[in-house]
N, C-alpha and C. Protein backbone atom coordinates (compact mmCIF):
# COMPACT_ATOMS: atom_id res chain seq x y z
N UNK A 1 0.85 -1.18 0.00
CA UNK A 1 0.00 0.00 0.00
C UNK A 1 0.90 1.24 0.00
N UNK A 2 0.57 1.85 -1.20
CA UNK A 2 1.63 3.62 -0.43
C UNK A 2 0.84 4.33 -0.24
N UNK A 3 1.50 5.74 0.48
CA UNK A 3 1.31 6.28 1.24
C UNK A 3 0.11 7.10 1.14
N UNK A 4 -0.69 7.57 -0.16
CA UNK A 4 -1.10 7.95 -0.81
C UNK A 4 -2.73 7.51 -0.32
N UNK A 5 -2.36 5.96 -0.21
CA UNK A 5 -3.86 5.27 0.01
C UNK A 5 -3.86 5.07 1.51
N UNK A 6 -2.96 5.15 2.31
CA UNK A 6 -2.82 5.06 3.60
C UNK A 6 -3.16 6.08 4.63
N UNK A 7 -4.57 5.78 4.85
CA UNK A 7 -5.32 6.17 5.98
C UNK A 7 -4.53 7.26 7.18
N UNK A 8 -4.87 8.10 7.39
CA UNK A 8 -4.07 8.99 8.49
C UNK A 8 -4.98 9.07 9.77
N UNK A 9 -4.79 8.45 10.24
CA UNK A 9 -6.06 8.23 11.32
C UNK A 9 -5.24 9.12 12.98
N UNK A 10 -6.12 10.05 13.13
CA UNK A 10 -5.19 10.74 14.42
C UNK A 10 -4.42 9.66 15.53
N UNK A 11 -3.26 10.24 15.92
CA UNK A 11 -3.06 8.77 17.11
C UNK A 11 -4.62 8.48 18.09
N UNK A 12 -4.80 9.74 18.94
CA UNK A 12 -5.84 10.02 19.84
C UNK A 12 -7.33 8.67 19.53
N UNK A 13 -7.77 8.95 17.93
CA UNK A 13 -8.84 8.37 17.66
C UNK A 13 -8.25 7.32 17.52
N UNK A 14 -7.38 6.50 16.64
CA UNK A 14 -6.94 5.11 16.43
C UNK A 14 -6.40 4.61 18.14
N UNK A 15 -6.20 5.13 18.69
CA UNK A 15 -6.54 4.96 20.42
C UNK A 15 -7.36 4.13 20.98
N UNK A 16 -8.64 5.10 20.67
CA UNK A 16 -10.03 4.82 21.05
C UNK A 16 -10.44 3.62 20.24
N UNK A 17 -10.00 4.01 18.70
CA UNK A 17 -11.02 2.88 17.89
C UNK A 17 -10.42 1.45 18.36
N UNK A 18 -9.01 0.96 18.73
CA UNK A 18 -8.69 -0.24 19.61
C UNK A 18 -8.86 -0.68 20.52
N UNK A 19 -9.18 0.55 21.46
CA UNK A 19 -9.72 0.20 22.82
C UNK A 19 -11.19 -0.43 22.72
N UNK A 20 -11.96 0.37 21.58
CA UNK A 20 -13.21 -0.65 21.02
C UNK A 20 -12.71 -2.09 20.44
N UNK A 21 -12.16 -2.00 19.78
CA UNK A 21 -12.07 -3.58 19.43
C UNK A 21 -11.52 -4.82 20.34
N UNK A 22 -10.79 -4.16 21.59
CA UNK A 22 -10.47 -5.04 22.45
C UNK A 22 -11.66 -5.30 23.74
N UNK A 23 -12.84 -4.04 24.09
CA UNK A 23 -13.81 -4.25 24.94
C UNK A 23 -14.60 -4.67 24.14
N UNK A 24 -14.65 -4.91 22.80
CA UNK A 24 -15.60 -5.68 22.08
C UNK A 24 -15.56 -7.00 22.01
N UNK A 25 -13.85 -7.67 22.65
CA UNK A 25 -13.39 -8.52 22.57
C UNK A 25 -12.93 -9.51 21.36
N UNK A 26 -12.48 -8.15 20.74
CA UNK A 26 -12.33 -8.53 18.95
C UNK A 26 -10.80 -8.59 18.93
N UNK A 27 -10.00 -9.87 19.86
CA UNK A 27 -8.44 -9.89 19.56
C UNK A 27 -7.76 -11.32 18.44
N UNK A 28 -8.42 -11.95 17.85
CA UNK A 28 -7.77 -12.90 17.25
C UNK A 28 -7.69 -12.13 15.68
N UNK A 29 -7.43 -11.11 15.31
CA UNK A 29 -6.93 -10.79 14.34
C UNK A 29 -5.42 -10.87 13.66
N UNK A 30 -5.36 -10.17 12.98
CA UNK A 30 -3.76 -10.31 12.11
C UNK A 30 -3.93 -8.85 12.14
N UNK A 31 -2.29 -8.60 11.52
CA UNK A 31 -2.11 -6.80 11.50
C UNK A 31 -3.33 -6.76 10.41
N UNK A 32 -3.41 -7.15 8.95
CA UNK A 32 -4.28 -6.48 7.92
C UNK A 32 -5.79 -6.27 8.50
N UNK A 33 -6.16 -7.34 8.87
CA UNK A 33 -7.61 -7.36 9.40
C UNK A 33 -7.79 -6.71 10.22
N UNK A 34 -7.00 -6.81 11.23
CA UNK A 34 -7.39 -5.06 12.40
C UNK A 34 -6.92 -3.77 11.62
N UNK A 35 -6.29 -3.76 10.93
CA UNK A 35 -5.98 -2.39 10.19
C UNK A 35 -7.45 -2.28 9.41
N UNK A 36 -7.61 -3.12 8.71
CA UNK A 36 -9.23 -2.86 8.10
C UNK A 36 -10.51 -2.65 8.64
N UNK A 37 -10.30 -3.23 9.96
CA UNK A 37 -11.52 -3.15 10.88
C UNK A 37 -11.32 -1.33 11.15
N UNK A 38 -10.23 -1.07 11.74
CA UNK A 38 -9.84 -0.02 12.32
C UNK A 38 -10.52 1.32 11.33
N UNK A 39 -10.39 0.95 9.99
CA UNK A 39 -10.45 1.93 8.75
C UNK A 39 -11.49 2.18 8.95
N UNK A 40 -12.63 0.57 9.00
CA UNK A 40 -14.03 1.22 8.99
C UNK A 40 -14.63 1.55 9.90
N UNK A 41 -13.94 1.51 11.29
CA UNK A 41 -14.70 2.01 12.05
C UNK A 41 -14.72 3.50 12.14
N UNK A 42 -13.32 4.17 11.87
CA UNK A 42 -13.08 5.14 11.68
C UNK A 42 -14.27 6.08 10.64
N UNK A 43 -13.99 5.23 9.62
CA UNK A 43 -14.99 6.09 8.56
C UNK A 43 -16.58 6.21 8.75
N UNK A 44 -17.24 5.03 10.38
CA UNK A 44 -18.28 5.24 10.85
C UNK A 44 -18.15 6.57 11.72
N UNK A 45 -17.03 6.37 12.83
CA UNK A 45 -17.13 7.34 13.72
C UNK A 45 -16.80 9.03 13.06
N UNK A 46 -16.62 8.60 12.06
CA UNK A 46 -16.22 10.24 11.34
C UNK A 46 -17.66 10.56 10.56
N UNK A 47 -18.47 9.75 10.14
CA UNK A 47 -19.88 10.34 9.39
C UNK A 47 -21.07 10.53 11.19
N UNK A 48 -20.55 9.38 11.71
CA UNK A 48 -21.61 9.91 13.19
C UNK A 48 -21.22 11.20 13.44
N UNK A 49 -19.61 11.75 13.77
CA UNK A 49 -19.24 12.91 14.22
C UNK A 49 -19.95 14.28 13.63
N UNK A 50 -19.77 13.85 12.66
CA UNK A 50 -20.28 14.63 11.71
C UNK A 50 -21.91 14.92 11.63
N UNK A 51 -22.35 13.78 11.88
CA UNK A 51 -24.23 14.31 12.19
C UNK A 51 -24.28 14.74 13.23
N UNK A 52 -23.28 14.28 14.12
CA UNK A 52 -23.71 15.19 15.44
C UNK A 52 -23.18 16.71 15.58
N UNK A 53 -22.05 16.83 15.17
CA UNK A 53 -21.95 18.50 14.72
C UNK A 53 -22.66 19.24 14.05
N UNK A 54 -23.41 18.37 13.06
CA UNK A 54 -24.65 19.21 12.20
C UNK A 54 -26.03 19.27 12.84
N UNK A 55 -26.38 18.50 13.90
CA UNK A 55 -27.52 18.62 14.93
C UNK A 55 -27.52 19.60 15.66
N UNK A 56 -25.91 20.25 16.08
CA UNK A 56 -25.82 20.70 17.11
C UNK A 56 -25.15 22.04 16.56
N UNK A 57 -24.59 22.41 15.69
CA UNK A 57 -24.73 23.62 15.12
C UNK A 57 -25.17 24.71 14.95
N UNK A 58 -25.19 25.96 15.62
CA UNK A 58 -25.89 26.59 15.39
C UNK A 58 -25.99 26.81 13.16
N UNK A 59 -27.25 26.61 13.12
CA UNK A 59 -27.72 26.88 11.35
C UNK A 59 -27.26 27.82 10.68
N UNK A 60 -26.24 28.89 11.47
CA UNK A 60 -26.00 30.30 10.32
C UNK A 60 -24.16 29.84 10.09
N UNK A 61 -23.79 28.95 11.04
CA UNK A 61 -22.87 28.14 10.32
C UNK A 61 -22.36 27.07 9.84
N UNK A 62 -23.58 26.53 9.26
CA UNK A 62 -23.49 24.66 8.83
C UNK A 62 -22.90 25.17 7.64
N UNK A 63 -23.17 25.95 6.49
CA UNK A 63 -22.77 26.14 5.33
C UNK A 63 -21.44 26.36 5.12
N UNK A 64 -20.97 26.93 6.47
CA UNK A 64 -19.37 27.25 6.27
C UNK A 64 -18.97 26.00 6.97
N UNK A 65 -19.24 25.25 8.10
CA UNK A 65 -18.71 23.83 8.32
C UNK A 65 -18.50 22.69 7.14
N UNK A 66 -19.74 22.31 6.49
CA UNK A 66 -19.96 21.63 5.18
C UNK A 66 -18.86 22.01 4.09
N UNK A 67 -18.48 23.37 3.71
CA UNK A 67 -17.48 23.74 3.15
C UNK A 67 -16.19 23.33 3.87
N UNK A 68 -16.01 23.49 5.08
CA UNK A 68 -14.89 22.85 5.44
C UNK A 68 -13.99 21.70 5.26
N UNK A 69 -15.71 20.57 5.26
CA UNK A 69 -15.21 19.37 5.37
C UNK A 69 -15.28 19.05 4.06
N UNK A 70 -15.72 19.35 2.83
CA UNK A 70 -15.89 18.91 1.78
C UNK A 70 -13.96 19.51 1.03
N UNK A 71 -13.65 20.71 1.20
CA UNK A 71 -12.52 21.44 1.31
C UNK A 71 -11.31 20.40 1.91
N UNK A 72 -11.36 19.49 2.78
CA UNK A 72 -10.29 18.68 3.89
C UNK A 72 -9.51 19.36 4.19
N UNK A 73 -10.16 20.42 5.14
CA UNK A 73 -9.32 21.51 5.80
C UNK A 73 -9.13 20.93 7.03
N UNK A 74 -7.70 21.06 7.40
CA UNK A 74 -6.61 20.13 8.04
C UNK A 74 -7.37 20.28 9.74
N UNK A 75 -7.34 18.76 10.68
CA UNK A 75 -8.12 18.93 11.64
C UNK A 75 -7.94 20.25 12.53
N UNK A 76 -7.11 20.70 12.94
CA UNK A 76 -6.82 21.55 13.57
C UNK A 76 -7.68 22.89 13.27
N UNK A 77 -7.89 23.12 11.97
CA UNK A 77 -8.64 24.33 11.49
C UNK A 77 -9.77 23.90 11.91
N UNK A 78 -10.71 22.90 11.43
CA UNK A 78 -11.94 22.43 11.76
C UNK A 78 -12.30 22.64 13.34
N UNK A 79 -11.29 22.24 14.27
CA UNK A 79 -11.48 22.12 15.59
C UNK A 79 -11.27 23.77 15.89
N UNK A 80 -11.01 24.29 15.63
CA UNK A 80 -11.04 25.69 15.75
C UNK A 80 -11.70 26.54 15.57
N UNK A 81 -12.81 26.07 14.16
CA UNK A 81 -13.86 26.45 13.68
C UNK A 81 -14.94 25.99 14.92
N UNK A 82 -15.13 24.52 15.41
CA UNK A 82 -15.59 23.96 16.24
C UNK A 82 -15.74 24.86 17.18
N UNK A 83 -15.04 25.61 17.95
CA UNK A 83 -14.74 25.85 19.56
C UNK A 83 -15.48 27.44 19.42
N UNK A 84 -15.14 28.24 18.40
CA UNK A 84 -15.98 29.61 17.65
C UNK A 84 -16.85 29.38 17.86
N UNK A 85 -17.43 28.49 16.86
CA UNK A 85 -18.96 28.58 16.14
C UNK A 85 -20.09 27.64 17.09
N UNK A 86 -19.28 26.83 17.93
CA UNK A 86 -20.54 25.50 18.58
C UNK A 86 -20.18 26.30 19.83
N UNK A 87 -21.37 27.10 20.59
CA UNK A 87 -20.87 27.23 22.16
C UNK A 87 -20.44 25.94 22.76
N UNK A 88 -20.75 24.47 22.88
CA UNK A 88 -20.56 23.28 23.62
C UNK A 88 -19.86 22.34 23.09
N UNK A 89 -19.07 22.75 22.14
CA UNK A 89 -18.61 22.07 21.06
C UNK A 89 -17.86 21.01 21.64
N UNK A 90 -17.18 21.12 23.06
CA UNK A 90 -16.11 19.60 23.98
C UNK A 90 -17.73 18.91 24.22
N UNK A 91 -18.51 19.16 24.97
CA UNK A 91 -19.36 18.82 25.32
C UNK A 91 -20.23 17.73 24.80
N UNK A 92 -20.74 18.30 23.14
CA UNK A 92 -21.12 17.66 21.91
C UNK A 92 -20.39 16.35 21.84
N UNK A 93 -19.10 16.68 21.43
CA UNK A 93 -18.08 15.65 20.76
C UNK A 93 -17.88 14.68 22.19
N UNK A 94 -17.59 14.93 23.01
CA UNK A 94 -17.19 14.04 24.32
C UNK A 94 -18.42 12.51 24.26
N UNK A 95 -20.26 13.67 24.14
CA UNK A 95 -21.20 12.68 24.17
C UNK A 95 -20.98 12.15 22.58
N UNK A 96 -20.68 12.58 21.70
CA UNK A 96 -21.22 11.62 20.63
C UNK A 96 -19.66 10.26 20.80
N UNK A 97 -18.76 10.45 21.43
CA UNK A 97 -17.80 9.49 21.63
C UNK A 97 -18.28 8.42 22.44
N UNK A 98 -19.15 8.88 23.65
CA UNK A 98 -19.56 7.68 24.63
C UNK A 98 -20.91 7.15 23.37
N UNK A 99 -21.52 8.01 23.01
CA UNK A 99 -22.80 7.07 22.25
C UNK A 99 -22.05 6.52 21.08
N UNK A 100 -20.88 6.60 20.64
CA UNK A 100 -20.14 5.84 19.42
C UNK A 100 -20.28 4.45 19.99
N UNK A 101 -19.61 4.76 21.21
CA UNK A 101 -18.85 3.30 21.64
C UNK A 101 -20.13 2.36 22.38
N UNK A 102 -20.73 3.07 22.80
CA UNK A 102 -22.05 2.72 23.37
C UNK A 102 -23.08 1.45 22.28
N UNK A 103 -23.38 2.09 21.02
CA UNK A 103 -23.62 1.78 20.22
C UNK A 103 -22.77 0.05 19.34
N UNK A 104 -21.55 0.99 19.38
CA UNK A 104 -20.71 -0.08 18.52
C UNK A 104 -20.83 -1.33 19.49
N UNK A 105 -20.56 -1.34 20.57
CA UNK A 105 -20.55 -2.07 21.76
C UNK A 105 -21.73 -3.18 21.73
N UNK A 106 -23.11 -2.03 22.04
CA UNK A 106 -24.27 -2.92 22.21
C UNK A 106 -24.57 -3.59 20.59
N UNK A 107 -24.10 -3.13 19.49
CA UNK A 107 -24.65 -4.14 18.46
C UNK A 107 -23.77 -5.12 18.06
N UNK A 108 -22.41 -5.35 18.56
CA UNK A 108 -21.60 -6.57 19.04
C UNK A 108 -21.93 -7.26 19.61
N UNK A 109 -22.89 -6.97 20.75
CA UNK A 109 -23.41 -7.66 21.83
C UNK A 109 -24.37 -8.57 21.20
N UNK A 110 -25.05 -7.93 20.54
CA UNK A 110 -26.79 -7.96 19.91
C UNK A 110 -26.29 -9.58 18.80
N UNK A 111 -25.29 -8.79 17.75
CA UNK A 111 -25.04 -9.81 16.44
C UNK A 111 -24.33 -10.86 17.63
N UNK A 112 -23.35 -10.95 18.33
CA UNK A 112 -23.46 -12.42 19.15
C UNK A 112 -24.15 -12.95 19.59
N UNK A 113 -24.98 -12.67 20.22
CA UNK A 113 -26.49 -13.27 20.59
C UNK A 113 -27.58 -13.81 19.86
N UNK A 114 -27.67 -12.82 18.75
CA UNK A 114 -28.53 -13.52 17.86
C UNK A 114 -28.28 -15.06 17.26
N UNK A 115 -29.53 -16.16 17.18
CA UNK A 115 -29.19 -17.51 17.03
C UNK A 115 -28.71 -17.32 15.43
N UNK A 116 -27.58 -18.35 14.98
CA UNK A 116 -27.06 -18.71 13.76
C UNK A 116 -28.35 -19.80 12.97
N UNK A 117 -28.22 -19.76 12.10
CA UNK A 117 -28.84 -20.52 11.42
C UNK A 117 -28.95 -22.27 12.07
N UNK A 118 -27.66 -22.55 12.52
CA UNK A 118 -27.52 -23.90 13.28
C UNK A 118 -28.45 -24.46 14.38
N UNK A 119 -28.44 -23.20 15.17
CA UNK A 119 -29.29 -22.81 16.46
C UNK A 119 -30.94 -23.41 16.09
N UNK A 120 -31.13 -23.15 15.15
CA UNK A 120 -32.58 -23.11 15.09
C UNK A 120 -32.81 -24.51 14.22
N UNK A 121 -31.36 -25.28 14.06
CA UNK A 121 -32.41 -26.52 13.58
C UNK A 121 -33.12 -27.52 14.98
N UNK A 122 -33.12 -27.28 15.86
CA UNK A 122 -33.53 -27.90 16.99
C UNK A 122 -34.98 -28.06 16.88
């Protein structure tokens, strides 16, 4: 893979997104397969982030946020824009992190539980 196609995932969040896959109890992987898991979870927790900044927005600046992110104006600008424009903007982001993991968590829970096809020849 070069570098080009290679994911830049903040340390901070690729942090978090492992600490999910290990309280999810998701460790018999290989490097590729946790690197792939990792990608997509990322690219979930970055479209949730993202609805939840647009919920919570005040409306006279979604148009200039949306430009931001469509732009891939470098995180630091965005988070800066963030802290301006959202009075609660730690606040926001802190809860949509616990309902990420909250979420990812309980529907791990859910798809293990549910019976396999095997289950039900009884």
């Amino acid at each position: 893979m070069d570098q080009s196609q290679k994911l830049q995932i903040p340390t901070e969040i690729r942090t978090f997104l492992e600490g999910l896959l290990q309280d999810a109890n998701i460790l018999n992987l290989d490097d590729a397969m946790r690197e792939e898991m990792i990608k997509e979870l990322y690219a979930r927790l970055d479209n949730f982030m993202t609805s939840k900044i647009v919920d919570n927005m005040p409306s006279e600046f979604l148009d200039e946020f949306i430009k931001l992110n469509e732009d891939k104006k470098p995180q630091a600008e965005i988070e800066t824009f963030l802290k301006d424009k959202m009075p609660n903007s730690q606040e926001v982001l802190s809860q949509a992190f616990i309902e990420f993991r909250d979420l990812y968590l309980g529907n791990v829970a859910v798809s293990r539980n549910s019976p396999t096809p095997s289950d039900k020849s009884n």
